[in-house]
PDB file of N, CA and C in Angstrom:
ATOM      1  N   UNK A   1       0.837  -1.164   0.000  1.00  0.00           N
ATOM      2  CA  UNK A   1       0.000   0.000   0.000  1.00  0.00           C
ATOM      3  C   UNK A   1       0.894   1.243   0.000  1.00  0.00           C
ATOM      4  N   UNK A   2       0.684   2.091  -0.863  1.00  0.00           N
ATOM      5  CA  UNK A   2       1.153   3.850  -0.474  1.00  0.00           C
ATOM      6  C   UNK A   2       0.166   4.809  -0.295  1.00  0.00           C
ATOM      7  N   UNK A   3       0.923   5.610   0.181  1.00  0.00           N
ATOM      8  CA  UNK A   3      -0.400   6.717   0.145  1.00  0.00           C
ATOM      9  C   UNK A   3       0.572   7.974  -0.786  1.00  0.00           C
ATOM     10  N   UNK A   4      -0.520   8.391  -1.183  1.00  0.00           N
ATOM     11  CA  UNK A   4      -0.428   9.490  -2.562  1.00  0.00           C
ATOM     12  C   UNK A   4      -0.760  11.018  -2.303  1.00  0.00           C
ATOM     13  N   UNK A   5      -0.303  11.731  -2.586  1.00  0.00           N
ATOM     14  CA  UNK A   5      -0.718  12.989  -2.495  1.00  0.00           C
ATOM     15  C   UNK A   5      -1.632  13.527  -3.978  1.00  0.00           C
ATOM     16  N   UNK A   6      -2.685  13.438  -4.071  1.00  0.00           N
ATOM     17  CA  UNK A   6      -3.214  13.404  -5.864  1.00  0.00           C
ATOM     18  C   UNK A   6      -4.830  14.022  -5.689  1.00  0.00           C
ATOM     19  N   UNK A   7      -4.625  15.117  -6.254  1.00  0.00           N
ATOM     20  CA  UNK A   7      -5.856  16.025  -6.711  1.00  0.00           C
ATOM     21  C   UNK A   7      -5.893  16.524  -8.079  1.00  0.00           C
ATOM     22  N   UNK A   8      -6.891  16.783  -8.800  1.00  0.00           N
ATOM     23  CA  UNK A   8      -7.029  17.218 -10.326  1.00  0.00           C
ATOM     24  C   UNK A   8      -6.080  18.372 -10.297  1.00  0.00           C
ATOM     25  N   UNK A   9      -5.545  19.260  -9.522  1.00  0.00           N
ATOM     26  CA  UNK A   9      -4.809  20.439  -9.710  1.00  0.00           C
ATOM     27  C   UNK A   9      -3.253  19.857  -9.989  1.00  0.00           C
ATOM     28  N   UNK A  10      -3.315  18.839  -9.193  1.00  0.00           N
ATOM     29  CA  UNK A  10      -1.867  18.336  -9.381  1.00  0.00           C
ATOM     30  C   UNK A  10      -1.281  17.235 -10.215  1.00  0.00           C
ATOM     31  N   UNK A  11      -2.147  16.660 -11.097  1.00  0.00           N
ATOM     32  CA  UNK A  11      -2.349  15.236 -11.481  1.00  0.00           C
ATOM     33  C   UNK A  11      -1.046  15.406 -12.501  1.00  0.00           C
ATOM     34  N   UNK A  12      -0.961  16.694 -13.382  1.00  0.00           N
ATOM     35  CA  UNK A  12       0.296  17.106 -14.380  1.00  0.00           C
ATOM     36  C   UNK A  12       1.331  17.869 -13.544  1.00  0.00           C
ATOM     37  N   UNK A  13       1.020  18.105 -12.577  1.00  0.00           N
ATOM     38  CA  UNK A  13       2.498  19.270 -11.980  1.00  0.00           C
ATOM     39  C   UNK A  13       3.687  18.413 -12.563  1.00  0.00           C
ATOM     40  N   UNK A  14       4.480  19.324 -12.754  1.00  0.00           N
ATOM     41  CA  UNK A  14       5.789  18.651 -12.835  1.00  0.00           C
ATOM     42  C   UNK A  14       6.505  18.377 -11.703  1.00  0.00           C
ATOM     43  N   UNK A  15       6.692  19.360 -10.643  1.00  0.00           N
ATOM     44  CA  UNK A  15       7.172  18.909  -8.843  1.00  0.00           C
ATOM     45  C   UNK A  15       6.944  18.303  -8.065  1.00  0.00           C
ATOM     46  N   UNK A  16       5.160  17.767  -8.518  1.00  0.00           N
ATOM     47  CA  UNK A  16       4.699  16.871  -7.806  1.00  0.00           C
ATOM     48  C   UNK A  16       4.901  15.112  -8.192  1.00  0.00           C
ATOM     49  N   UNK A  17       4.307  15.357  -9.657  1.00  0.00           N
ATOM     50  CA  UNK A  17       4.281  14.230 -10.447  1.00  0.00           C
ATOM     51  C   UNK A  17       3.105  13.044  -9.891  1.00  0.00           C
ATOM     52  N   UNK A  18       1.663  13.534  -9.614  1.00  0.00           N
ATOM     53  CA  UNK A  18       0.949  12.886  -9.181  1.00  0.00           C
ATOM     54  C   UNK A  18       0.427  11.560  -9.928  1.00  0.00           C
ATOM     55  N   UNK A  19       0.513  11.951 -11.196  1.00  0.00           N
ATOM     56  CA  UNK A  19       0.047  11.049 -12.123  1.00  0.00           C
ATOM     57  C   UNK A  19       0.866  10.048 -12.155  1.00  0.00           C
ATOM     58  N   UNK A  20       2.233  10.522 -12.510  1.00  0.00           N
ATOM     59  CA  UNK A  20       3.782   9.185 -12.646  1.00  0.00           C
ATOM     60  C   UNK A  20       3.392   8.489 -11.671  1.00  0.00           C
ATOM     61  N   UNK A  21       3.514   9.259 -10.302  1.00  0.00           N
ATOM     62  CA  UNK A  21       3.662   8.240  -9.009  1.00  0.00           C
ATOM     63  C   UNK A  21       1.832   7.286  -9.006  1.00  0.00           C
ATOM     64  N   UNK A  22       1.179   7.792  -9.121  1.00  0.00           N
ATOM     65  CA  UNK A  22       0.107   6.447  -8.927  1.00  0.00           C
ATOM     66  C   UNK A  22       0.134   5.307 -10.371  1.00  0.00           C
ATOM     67  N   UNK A  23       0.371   5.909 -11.340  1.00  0.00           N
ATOM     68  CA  UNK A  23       1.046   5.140 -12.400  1.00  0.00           C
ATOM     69  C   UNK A  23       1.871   3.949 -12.095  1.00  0.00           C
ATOM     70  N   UNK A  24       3.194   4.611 -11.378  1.00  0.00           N
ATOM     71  CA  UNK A  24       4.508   3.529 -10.780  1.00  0.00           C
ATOM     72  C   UNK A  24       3.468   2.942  -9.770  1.00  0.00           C
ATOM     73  N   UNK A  25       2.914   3.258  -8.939  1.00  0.00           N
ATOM     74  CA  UNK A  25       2.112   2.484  -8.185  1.00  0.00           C
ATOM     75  C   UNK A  25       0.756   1.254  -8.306  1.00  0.00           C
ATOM     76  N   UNK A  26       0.525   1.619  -9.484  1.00  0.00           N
ATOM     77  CA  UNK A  26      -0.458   0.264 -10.160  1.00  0.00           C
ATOM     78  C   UNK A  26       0.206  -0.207 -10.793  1.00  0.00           C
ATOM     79  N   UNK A  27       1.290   0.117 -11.468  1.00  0.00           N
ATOM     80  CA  UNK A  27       2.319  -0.639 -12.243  1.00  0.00           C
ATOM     81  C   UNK A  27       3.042  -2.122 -11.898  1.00  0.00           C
ATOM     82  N   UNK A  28       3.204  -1.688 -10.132  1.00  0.00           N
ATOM     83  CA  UNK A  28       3.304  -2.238  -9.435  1.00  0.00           C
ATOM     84  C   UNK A  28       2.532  -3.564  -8.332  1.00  0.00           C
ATOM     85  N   UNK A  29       1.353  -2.980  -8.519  1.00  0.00           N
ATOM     86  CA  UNK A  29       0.094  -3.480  -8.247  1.00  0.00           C
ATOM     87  C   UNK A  29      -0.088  -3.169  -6.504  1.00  0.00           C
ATOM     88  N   UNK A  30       0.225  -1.885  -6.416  1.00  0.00           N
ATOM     89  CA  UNK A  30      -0.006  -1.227  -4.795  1.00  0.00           C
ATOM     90  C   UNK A  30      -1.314  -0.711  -5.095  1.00  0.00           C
ATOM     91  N   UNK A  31      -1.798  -0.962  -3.763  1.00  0.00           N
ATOM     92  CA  UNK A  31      -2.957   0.007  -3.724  1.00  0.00           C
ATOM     93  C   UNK A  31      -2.814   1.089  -3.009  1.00  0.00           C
ATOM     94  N   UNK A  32      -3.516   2.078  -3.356  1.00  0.00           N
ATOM     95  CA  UNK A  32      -3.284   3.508  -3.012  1.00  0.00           C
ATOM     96  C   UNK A  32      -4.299   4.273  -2.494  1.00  0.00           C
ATOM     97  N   UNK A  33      -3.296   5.163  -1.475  1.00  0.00           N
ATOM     98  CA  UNK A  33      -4.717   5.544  -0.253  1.00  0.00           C
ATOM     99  C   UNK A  33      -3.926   6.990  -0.856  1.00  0.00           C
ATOM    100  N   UNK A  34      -5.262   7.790  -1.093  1.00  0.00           N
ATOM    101  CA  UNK A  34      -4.984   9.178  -1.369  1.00  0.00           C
ATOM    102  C   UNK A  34      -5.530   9.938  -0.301  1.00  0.00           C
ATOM    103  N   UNK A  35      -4.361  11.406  -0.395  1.00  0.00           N
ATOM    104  CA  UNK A  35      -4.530  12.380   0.630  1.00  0.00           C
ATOM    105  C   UNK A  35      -4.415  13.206  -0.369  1.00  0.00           C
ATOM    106  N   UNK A  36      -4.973  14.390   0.164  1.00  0.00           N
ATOM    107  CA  UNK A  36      -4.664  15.899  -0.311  1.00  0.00           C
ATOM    108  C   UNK A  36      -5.725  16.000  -1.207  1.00  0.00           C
ATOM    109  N   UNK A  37      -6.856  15.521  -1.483  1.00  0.00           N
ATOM    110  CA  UNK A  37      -8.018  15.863  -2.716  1.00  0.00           C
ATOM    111  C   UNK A  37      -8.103  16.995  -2.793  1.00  0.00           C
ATOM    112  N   UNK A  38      -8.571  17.724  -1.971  1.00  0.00           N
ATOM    113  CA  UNK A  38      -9.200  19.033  -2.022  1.00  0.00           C
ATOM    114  C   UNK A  38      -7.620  19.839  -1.597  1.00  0.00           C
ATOM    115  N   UNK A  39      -6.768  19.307  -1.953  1.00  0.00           N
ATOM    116  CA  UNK A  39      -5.385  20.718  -1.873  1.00  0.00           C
ATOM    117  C   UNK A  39      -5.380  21.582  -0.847  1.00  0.00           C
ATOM    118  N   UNK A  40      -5.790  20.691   0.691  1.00  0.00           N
ATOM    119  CA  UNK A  40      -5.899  21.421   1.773  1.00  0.00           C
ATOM    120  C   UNK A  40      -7.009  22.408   2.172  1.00  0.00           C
ATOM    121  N   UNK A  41      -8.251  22.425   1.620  1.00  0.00           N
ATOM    122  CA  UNK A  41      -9.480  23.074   0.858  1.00  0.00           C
ATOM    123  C   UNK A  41      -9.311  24.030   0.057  1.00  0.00           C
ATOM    124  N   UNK A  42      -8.231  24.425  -0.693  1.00  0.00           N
ATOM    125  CA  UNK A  42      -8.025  25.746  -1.537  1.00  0.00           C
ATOM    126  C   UNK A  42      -8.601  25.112  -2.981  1.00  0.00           C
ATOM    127  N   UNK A  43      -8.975  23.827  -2.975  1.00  0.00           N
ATOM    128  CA  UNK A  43      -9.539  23.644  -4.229  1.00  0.00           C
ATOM    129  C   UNK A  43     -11.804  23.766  -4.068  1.00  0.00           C
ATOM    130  N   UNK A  44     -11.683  24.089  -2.734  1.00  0.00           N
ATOM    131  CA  UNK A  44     -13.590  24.272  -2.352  1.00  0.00           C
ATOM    132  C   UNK A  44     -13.729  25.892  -2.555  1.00  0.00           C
ATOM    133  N   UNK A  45     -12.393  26.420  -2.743  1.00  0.00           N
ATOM    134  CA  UNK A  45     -13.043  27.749  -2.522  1.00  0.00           C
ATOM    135  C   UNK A  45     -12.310  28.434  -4.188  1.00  0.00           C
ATOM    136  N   UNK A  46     -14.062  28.609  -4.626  1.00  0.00           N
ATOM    137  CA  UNK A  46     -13.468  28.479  -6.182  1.00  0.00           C
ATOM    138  C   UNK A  46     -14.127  29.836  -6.833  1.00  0.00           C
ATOM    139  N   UNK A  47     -13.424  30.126  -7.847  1.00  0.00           N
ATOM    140  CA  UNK A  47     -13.455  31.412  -8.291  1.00  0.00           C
ATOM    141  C   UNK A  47     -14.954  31.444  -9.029  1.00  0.00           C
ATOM    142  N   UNK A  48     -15.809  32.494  -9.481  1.00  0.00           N
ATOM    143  CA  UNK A  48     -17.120  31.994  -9.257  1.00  0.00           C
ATOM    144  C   UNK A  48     -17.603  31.559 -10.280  1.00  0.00           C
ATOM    145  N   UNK A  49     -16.591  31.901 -11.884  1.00  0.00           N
ATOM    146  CA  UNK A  49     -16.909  31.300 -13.025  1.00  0.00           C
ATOM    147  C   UNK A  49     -16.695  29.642 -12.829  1.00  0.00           C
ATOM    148  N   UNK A  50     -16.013  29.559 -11.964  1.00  0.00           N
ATOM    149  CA  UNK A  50     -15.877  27.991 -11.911  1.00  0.00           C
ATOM    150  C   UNK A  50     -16.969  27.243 -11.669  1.00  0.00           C
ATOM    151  N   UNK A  51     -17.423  27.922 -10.148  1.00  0.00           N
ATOM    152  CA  UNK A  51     -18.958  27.551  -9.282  1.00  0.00           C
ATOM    153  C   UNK A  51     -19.826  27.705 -10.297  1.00  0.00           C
ATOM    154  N   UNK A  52     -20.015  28.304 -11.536  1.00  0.00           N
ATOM    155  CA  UNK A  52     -20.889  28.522 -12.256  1.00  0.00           C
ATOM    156  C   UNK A  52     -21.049  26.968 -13.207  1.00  0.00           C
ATOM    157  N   UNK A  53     -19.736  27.345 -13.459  1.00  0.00           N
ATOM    158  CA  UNK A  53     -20.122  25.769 -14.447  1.00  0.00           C
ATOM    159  C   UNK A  53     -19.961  24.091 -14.087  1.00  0.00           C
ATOM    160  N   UNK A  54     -19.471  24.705 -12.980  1.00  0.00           N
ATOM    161  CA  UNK A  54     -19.771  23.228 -11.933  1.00  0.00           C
ATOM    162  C   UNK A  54     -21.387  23.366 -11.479  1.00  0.00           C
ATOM    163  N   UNK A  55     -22.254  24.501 -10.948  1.00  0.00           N
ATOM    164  CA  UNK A  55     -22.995  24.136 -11.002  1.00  0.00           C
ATOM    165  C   UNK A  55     -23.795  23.564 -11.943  1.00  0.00           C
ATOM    166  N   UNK A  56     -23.875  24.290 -13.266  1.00  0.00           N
ATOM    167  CA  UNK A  56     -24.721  24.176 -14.367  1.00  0.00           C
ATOM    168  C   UNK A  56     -24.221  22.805 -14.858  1.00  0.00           C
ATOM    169  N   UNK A  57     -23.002  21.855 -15.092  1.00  0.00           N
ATOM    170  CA  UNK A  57     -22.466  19.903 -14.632  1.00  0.00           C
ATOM    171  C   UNK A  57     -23.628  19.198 -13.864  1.00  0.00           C
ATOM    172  N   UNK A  58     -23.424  20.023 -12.497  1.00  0.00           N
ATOM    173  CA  UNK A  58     -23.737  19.044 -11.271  1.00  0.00           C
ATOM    174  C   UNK A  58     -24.145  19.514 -10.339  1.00  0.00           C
ATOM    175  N   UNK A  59     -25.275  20.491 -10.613  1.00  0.00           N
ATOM    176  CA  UNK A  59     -25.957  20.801  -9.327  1.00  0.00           C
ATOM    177  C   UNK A  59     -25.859  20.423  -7.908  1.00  0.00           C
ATOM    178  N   UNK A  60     -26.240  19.489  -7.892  1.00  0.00           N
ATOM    179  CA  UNK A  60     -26.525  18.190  -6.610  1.00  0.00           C
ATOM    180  C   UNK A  60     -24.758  17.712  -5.748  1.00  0.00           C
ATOM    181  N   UNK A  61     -23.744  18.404  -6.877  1.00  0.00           N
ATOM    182  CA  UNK A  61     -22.932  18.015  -5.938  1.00  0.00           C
ATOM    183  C   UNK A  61     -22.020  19.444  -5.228  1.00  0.00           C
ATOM    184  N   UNK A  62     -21.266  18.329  -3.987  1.00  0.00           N
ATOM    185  CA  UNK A  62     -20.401  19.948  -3.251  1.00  0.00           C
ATOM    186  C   UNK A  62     -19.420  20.356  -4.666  1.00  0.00           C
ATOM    187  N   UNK A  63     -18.661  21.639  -4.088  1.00  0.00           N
ATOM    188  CA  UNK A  63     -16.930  21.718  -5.097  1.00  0.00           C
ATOM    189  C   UNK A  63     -16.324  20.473  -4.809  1.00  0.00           C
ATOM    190  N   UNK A  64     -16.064  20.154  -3.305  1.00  0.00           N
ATOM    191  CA  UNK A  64     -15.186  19.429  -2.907  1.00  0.00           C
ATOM    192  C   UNK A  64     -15.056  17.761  -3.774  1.00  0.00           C
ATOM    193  N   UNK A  65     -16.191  16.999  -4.530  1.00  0.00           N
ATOM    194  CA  UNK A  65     -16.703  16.614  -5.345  1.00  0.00           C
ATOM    195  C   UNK A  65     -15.274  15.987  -6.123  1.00  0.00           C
TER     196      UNK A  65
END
């Protein structure tokens, strides 16, 4: 098992490399416990064109989502 640091903001970073590392990690056949979804909540608090078209997606769900 690892645990991952992996949210949509980070999935391409290059410093992070969220994607490589869960990649190398099924590659492997680990299973993976993720932390950091919501980027410490700076990914719930969203600029409002965002909230807009997340709502008008998915009403029914939070940002955090």
């Amino acid at each position: 098992m690892v645990q991952l640091q992996i949210n949509y903001l980070d999935w391409l970073d290059a410093g992070i490399q969220a994607k490589k590392c869960y990649e190398i990690a099924r590659k492997h056949d680990k299973l993976v416990v993720v932390m950091e979804t919501i980027k410490g909540g700076n990914l719930i608090h969203l600029p409002e064109k965002a909230k807009q078209l997340m709502n008008e997606m998915h009403p029914d769900w939070s940002y955090a989502y």
